[in-house]
N, C-alpha and C. Protein backbone atom coordinates (compact mmCIF):
# COMPACT_ATOMS: atom_id res chain seq x y z
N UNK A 1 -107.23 1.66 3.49
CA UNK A 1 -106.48 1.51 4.70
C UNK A 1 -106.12 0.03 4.87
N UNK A 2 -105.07 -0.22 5.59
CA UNK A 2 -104.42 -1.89 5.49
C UNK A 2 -105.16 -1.79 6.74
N UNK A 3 -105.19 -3.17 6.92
CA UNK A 3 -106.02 -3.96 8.35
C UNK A 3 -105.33 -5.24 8.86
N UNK A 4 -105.15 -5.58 9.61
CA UNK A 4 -104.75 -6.96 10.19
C UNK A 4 -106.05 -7.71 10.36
N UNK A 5 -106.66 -8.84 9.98
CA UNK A 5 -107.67 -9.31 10.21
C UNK A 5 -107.12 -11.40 10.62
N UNK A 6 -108.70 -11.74 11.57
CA UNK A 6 -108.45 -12.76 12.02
C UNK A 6 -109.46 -13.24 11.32
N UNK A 7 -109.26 -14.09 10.02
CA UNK A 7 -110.32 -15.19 9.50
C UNK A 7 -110.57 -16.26 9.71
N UNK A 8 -111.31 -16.67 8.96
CA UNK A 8 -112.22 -18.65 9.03
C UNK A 8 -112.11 -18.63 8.01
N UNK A 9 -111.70 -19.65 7.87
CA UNK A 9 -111.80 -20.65 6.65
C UNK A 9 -111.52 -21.80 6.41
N UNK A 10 -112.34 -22.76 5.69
CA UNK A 10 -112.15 -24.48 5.16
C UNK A 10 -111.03 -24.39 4.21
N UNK A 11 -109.75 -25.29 4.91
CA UNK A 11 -109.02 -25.35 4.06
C UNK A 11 -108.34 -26.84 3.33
N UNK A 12 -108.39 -27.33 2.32
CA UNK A 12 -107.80 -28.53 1.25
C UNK A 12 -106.73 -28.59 1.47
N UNK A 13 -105.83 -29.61 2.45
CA UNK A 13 -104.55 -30.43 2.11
C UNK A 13 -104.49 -31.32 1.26
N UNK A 14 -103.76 -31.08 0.32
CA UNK A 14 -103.87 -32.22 -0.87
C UNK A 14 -102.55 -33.62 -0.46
N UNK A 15 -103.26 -34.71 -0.66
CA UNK A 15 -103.01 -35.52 -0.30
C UNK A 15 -101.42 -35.85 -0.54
N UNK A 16 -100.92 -35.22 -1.32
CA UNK A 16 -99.27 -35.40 -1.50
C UNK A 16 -98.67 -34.67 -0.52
N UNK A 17 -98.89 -34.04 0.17
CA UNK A 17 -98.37 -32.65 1.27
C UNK A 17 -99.31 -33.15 2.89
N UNK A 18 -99.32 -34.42 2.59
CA UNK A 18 -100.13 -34.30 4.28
C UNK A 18 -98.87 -35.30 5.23
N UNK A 19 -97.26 -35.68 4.63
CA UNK A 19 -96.46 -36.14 5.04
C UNK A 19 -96.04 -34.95 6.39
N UNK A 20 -96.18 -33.35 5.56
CA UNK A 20 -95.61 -32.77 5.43
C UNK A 20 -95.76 -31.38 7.18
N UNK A 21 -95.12 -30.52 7.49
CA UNK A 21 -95.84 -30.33 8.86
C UNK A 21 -97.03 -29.34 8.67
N UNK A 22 -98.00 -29.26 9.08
CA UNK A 22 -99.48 -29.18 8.77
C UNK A 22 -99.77 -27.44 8.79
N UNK A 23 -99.07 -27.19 9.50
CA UNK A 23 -99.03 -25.24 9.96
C UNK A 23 -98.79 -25.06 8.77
N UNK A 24 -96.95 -25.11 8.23
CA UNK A 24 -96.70 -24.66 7.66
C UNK A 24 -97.75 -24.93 5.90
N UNK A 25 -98.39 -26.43 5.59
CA UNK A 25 -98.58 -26.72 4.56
C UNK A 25 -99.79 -25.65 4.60
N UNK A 26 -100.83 -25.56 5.28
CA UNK A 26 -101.68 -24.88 5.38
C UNK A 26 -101.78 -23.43 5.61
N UNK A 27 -100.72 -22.83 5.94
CA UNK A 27 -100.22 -21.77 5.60
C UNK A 27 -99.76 -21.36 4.02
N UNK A 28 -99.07 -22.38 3.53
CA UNK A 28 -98.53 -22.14 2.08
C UNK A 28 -99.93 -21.79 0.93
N UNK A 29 -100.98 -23.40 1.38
CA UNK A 29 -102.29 -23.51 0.59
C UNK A 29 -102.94 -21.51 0.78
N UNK A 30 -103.33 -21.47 1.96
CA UNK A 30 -103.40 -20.02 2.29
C UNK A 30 -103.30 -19.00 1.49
N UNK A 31 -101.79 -18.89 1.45
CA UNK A 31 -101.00 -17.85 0.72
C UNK A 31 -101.47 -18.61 -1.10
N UNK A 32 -101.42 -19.38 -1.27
CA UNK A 32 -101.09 -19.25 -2.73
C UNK A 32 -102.93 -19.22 -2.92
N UNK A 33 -103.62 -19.61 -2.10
CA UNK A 33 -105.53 -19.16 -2.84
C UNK A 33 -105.52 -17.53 -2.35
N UNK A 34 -105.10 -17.06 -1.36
CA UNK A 34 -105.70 -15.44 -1.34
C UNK A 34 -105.12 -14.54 -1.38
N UNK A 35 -103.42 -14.52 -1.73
CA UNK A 35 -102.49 -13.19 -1.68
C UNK A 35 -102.63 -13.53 -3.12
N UNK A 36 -102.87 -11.43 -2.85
CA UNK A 36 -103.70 -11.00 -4.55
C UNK A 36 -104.71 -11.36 -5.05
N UNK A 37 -105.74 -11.67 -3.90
CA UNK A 37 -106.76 -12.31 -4.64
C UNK A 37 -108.01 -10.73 -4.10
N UNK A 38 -109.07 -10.66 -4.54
CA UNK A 38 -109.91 -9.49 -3.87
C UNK A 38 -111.22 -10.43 -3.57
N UNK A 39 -111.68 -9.84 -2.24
CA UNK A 39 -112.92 -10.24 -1.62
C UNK A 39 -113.90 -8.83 -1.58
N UNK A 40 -114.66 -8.83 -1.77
CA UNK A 40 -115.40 -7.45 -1.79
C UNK A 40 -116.05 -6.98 -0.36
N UNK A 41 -116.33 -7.82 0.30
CA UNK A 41 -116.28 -7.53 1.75
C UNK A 41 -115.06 -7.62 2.90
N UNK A 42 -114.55 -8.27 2.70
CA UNK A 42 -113.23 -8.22 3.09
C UNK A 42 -111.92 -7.57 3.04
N UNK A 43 -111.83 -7.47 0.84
CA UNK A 43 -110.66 -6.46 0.73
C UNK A 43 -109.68 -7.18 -0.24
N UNK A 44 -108.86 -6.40 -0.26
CA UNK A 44 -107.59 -7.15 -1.06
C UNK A 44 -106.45 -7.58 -0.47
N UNK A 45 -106.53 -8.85 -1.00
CA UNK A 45 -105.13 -9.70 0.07
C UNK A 45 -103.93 -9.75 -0.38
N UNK A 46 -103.06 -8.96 1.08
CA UNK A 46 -101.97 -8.18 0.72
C UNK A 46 -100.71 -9.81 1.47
N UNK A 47 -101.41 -10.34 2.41
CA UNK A 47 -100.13 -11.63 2.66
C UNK A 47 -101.10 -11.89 4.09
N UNK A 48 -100.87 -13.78 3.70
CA UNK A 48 -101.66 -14.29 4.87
C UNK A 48 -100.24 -14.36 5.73
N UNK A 49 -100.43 -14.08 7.27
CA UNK A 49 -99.09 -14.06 8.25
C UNK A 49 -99.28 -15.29 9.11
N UNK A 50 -100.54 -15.94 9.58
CA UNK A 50 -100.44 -16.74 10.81
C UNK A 50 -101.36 -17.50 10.80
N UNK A 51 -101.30 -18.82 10.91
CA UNK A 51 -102.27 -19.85 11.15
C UNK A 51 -102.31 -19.94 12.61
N UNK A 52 -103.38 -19.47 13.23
CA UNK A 52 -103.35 -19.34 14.84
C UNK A 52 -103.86 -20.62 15.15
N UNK A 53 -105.40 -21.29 14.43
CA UNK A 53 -105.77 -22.62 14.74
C UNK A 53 -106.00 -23.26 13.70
N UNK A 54 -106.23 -24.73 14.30
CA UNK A 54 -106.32 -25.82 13.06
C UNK A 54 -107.17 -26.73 13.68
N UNK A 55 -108.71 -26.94 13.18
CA UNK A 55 -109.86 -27.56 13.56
C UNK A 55 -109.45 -29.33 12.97
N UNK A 56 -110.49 -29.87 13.48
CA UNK A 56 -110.14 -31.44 13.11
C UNK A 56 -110.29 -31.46 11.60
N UNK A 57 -109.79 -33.01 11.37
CA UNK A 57 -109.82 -33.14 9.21
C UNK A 57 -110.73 -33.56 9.41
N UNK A 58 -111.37 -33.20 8.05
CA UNK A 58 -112.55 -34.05 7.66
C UNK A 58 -112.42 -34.36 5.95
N UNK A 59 -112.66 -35.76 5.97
CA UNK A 59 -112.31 -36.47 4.80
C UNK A 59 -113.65 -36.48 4.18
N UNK A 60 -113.43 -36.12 2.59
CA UNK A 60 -114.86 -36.09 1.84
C UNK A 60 -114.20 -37.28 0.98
N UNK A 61 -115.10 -38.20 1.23
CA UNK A 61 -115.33 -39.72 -0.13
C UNK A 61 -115.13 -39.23 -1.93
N UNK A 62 -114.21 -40.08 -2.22
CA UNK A 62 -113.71 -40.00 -3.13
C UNK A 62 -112.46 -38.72 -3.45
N UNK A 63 -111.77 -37.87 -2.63
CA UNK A 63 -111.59 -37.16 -2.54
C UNK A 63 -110.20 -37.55 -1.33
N UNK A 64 -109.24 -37.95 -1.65
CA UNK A 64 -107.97 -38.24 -1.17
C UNK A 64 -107.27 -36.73 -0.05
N UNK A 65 -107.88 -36.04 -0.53
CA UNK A 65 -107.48 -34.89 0.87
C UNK A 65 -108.06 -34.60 2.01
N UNK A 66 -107.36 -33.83 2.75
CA UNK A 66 -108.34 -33.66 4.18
C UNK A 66 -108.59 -32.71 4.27
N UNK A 67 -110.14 -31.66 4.70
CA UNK A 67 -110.16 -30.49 4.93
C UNK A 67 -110.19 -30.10 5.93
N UNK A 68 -109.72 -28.98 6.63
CA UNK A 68 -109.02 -28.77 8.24
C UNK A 68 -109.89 -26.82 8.30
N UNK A 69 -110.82 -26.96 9.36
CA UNK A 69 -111.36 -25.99 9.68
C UNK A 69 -110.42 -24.84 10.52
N UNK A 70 -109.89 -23.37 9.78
CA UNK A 70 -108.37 -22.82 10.27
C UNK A 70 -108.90 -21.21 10.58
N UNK A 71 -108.44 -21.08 11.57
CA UNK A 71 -108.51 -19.54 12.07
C UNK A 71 -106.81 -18.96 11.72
N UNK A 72 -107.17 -17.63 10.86
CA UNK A 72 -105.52 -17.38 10.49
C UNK A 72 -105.93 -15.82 10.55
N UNK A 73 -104.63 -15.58 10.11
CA UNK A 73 -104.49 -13.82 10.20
C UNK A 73 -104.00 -13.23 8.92
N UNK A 74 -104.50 -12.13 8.36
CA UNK A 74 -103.81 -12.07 6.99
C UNK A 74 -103.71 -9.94 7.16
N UNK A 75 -102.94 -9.73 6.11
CA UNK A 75 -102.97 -8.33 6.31
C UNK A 75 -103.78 -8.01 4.61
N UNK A 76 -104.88 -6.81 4.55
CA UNK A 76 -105.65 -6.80 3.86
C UNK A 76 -105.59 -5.06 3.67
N UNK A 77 -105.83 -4.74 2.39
CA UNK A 77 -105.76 -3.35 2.23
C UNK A 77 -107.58 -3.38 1.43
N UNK A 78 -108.39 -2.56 2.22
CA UNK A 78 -109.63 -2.10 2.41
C UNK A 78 -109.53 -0.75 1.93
N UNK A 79 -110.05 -0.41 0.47
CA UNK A 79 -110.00 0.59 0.25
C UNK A 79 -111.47 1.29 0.07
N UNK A 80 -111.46 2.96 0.69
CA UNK A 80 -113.24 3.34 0.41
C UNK A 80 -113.55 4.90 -0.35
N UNK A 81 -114.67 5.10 -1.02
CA UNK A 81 -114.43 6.32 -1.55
C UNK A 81 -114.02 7.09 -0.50
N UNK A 82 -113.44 8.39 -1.07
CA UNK A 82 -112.47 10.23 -0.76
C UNK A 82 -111.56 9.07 -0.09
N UNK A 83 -111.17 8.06 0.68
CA UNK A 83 -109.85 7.66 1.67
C UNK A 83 -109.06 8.52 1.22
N UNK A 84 -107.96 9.19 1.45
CA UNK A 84 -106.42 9.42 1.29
C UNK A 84 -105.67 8.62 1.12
N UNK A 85 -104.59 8.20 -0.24
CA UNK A 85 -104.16 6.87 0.24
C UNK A 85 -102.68 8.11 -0.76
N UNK A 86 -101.63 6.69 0.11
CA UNK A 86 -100.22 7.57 -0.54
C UNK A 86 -99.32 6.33 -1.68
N UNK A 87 -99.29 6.66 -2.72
CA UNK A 87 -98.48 5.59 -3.33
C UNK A 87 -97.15 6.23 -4.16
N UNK A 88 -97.27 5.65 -5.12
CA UNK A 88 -95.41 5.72 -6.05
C UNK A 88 -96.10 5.67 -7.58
N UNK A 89 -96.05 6.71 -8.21
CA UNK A 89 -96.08 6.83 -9.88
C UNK A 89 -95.27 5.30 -10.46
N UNK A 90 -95.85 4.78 -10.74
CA UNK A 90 -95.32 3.31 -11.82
C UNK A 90 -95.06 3.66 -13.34
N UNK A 91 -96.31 4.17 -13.74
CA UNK A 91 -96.19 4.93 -14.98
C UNK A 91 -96.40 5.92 -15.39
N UNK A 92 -96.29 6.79 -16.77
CA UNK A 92 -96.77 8.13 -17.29
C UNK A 92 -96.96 7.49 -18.71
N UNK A 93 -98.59 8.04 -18.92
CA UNK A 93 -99.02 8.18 -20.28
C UNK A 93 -99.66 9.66 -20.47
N UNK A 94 -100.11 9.55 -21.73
CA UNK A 94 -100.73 11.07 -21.95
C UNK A 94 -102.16 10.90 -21.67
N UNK A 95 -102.30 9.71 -21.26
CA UNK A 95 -103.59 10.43 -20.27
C UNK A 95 -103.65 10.20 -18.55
N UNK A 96 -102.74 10.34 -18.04
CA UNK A 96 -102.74 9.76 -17.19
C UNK A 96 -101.31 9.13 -16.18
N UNK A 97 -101.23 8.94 -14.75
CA UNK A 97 -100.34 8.52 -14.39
C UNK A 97 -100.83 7.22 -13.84
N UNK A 98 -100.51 6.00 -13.79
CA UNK A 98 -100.55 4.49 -13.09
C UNK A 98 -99.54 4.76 -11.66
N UNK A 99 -100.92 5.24 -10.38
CA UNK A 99 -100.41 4.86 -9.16
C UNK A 99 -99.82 3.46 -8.35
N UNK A 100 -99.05 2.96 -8.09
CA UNK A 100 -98.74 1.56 -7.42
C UNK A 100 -99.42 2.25 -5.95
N UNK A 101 -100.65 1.23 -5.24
CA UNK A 101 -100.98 1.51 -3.86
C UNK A 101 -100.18 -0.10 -2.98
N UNK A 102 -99.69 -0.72 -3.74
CA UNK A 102 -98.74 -2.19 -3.22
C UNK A 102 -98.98 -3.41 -4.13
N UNK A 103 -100.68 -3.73 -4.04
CA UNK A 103 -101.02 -5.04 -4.44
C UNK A 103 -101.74 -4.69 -5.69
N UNK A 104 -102.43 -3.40 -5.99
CA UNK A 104 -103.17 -2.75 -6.95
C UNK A 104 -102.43 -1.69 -7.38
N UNK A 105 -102.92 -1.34 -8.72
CA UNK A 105 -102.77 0.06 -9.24
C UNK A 105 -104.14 0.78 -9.58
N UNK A 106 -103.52 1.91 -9.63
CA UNK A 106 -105.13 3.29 -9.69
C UNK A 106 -104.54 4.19 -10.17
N UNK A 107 -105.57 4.45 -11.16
CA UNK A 107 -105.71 5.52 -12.48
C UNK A 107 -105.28 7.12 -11.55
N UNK A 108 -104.59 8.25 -12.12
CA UNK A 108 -104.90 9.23 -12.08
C UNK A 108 -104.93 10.07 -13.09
N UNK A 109 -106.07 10.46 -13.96
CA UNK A 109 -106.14 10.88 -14.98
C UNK A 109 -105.78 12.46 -15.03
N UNK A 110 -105.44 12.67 -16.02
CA UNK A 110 -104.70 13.82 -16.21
C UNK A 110 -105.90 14.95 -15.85
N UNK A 111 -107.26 15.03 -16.06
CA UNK A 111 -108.10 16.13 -15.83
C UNK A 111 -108.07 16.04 -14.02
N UNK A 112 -107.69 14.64 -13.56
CA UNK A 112 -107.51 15.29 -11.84
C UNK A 112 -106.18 15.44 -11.29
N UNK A 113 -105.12 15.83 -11.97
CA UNK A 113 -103.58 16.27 -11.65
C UNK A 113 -104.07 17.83 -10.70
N UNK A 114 -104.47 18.45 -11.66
CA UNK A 114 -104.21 20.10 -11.25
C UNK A 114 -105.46 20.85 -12.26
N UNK A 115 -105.65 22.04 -12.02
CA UNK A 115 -106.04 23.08 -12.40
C UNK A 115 -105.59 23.70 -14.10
N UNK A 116 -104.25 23.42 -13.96
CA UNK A 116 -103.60 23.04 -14.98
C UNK A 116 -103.72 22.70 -16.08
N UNK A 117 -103.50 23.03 -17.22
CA UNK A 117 -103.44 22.13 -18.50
C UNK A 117 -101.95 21.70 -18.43
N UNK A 118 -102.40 20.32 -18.67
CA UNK A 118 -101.21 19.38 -18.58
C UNK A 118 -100.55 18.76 -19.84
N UNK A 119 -99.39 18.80 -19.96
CA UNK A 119 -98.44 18.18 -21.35
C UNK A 119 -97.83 17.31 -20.68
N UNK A 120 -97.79 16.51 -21.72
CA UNK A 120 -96.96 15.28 -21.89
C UNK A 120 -96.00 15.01 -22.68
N UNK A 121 -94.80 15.22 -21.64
CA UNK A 121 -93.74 14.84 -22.46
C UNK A 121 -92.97 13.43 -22.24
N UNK A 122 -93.37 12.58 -23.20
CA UNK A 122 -92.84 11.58 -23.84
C UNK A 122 -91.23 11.33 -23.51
N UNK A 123 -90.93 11.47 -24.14
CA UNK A 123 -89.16 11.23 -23.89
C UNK A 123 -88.85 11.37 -22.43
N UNK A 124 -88.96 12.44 -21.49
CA UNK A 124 -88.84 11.95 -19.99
C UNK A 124 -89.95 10.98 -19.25
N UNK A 125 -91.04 11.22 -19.97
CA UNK A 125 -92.10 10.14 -19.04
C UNK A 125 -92.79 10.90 -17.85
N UNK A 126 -93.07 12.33 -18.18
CA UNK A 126 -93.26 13.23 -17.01
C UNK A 126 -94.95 13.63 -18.03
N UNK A 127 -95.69 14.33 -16.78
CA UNK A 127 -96.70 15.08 -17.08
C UNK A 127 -96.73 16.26 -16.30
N UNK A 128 -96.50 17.30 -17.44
CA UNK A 128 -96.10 18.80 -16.73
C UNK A 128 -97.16 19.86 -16.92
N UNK A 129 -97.33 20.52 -15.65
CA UNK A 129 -98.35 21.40 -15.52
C UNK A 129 -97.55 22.55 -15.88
N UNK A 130 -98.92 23.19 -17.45
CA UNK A 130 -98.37 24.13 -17.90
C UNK A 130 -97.83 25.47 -17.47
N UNK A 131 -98.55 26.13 -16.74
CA UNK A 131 -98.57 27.10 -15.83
C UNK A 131 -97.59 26.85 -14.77
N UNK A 132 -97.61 26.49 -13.58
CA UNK A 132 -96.89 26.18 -12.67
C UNK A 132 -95.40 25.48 -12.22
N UNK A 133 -95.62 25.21 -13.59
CA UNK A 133 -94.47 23.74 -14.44
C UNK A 133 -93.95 22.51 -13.30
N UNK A 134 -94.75 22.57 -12.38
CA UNK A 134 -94.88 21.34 -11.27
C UNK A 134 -95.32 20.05 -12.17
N UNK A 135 -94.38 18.86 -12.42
CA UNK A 135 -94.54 17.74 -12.89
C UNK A 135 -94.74 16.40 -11.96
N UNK A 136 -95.17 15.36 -12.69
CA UNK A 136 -95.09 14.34 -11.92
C UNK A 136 -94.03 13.48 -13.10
N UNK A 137 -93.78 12.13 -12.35
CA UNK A 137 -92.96 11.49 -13.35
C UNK A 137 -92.97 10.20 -12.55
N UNK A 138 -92.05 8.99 -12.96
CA UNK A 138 -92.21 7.52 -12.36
C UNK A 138 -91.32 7.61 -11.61
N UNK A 139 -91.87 7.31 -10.56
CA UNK A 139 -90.72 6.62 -9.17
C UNK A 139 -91.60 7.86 -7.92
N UNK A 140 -92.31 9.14 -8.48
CA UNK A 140 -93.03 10.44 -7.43
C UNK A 140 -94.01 9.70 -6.62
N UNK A 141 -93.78 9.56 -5.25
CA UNK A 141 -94.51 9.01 -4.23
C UNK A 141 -95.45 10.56 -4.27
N UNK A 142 -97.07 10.11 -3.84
CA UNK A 142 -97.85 10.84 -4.62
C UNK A 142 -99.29 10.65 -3.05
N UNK A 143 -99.92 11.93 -3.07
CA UNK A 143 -100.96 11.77 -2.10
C UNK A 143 -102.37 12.05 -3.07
N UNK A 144 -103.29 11.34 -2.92
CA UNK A 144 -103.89 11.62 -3.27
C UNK A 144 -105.66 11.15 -2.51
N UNK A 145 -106.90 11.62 -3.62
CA UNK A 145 -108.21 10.89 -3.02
C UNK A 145 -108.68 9.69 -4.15
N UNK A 146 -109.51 9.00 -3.16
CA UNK A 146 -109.95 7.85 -3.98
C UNK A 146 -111.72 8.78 -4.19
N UNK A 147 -111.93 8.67 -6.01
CA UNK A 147 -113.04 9.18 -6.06
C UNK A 147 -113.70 8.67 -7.16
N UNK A 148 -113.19 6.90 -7.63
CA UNK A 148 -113.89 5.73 -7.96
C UNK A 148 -113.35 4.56 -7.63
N UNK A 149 -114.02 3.49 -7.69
CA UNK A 149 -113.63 2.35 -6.78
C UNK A 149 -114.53 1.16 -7.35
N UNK A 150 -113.93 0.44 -8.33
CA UNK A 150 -114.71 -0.98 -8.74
C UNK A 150 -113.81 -2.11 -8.93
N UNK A 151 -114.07 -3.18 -8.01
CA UNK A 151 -113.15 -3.39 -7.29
C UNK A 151 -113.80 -4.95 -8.44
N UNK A 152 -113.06 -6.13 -9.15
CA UNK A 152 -113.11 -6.80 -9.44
C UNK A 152 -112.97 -8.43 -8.93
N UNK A 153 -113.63 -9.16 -8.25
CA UNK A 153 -112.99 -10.20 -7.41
C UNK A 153 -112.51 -11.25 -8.63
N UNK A 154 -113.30 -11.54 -9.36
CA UNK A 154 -112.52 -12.51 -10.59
C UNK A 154 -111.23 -12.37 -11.72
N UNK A 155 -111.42 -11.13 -11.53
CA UNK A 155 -110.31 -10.52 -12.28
C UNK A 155 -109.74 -9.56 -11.32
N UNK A 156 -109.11 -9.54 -10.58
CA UNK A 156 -108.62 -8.25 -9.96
C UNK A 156 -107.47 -7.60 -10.78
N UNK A 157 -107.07 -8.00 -12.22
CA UNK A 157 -106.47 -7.04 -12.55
C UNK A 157 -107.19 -6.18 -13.65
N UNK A 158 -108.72 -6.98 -13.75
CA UNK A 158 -109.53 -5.76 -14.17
C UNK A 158 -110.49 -4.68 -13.37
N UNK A 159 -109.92 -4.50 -12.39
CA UNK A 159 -110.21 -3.03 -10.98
C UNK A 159 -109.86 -1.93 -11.47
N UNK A 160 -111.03 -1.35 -11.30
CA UNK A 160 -110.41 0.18 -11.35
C UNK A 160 -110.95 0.86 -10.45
N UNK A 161 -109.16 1.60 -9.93
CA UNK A 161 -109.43 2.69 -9.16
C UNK A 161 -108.97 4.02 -9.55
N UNK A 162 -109.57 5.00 -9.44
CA UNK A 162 -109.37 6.78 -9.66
C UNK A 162 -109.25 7.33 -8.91
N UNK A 163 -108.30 8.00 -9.03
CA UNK A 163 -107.81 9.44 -8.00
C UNK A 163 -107.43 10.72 -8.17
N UNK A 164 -107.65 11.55 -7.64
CA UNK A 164 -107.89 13.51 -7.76
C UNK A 164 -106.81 13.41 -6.73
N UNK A 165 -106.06 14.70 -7.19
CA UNK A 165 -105.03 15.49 -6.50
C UNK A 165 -105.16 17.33 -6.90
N UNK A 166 -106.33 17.07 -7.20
CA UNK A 166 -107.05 18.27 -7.23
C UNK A 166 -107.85 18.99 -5.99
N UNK A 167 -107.30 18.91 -5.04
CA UNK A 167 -107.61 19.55 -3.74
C UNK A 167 -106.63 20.11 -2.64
N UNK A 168 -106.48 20.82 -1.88
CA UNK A 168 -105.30 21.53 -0.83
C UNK A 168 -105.05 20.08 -0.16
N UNK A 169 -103.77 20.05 -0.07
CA UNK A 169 -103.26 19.33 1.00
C UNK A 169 -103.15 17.54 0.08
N UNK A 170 -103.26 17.86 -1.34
CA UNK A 170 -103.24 16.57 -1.92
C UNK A 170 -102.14 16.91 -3.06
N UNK A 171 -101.11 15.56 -3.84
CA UNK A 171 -99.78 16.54 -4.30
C UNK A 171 -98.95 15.36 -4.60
N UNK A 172 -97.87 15.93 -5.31
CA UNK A 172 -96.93 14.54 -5.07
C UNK A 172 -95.85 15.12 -3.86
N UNK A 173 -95.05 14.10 -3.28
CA UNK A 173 -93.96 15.16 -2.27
C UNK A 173 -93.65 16.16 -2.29
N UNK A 174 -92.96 16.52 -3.42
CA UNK A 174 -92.31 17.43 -4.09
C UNK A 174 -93.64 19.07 -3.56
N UNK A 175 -94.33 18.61 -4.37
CA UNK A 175 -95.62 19.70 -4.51
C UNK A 175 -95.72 20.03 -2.62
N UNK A 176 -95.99 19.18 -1.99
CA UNK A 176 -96.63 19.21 -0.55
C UNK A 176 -95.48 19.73 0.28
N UNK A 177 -94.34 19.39 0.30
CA UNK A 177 -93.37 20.04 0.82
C UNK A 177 -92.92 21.52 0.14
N UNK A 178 -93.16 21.91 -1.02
CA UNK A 178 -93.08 23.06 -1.58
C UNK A 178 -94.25 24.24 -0.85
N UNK A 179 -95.39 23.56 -0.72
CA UNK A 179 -96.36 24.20 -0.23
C UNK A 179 -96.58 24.51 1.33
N UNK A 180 -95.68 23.57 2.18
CA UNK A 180 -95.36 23.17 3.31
C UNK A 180 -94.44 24.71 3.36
N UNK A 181 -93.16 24.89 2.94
CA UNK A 181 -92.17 25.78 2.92
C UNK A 181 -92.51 27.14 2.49
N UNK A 182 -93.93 27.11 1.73
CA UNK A 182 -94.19 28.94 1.25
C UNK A 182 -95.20 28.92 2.52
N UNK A 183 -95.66 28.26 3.39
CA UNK A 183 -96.71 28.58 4.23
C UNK A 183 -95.77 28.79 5.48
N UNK A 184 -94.70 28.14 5.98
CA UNK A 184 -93.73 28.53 6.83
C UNK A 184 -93.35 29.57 6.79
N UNK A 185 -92.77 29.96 5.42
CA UNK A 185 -92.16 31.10 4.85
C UNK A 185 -93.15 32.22 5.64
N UNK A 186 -94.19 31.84 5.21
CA UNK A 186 -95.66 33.17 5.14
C UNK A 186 -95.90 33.65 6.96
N UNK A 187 -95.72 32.28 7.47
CA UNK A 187 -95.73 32.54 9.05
C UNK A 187 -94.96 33.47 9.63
N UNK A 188 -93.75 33.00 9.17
CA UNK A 188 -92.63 33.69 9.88
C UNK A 188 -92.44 34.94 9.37
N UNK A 189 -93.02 35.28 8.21
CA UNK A 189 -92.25 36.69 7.45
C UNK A 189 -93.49 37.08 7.79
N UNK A 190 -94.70 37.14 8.35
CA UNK A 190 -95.72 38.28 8.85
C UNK A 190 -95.65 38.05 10.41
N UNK A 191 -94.56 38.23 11.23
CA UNK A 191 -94.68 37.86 12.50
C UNK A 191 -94.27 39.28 12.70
């Protein structure tokens, strides 16, 4: 789930940028140490928005910058096991589709698509359920559960997350609105 959060933090103006106006420089420093960066209590940083305060400098010896004690606001996506989260197919392999959730991607491996035995066909870039012949493919905004979660702070592009769409009410559009329309269907035609 995304969050708006109000942090603390010590922040380094480097001494070439202290001409410069102080919000904005300290806003920039901000953005370029924690968007895309992961905190494990905190979350993954999706864009710092607001430097609300700016505490006095304090100059450390030998050390030509000033550090400025800053209350800011950043928007953060907090993700936890089963959540529901909704994203966009990025890729198709044969094992698997690469969910985009914005700032991360997450695995959905082909044994949690469906019920299904699933093929892969290559040349479109789709993974098609044999039986049902309901596919997914790149660009399918996609619902699904989170049902692993190791979340990397030094590497955050070595995270992995997993997700099942192996449950009612979980699908790519396509699927959920199909299922949406035979249950309407079902209402109205036993009335």
């Amino acid at each position: 789930m995304y969050y708006k959060m109000t942090l603390e933090d010590k922040v380094r103006v480097p001494p070439h940028r202290l001409g410069e106006d102080l919000r904005r420089v300290i806003l920039n420093v901000l953005q370029e140490q924690l968007e895309g960066s992961i905190d494990k209590e905190i979350g993954i940083f999706i864009a710092v928005t607001n430097v609300l305060d700016i505490g006095e400098g304090e100059l450390i010896p030998g050390d030509g910058a000033i550090y400025y004690d800053v209350r800011f606001e950043a928007l953060v996506l907090r993700l936890s096991l089963q959540e529901i989260i909704e994203g966009e197919v990025v890729e198709t392999t044969s094992f698997g589709a690469f969910v985009s959730l914005g700032p991360i991607d997450a695995m959905l491996h082909v044994s949690q698509i469906s019920d299904d035995y699933i093929n892969y066909d290559e040349k479109n870039g789709r993974l098609i359920c044999q039986e049902s012949k309901r596919f997914i493919g790149v660009g399918d905004g996609i619902r699904a559960r989170v049902v692993a979660l190791s979340l990397n702070e030094r590497e955050p592009r070595e995270s992995k997350i997993g997700l099942t769409m192996r449950q009612a009410g979980l699908g790519t559009e396509r699927w959920l609105e199909e299922e949406f329309e035979k249950e309407r269907g079902a209402a109205h035609g036993g009335a």
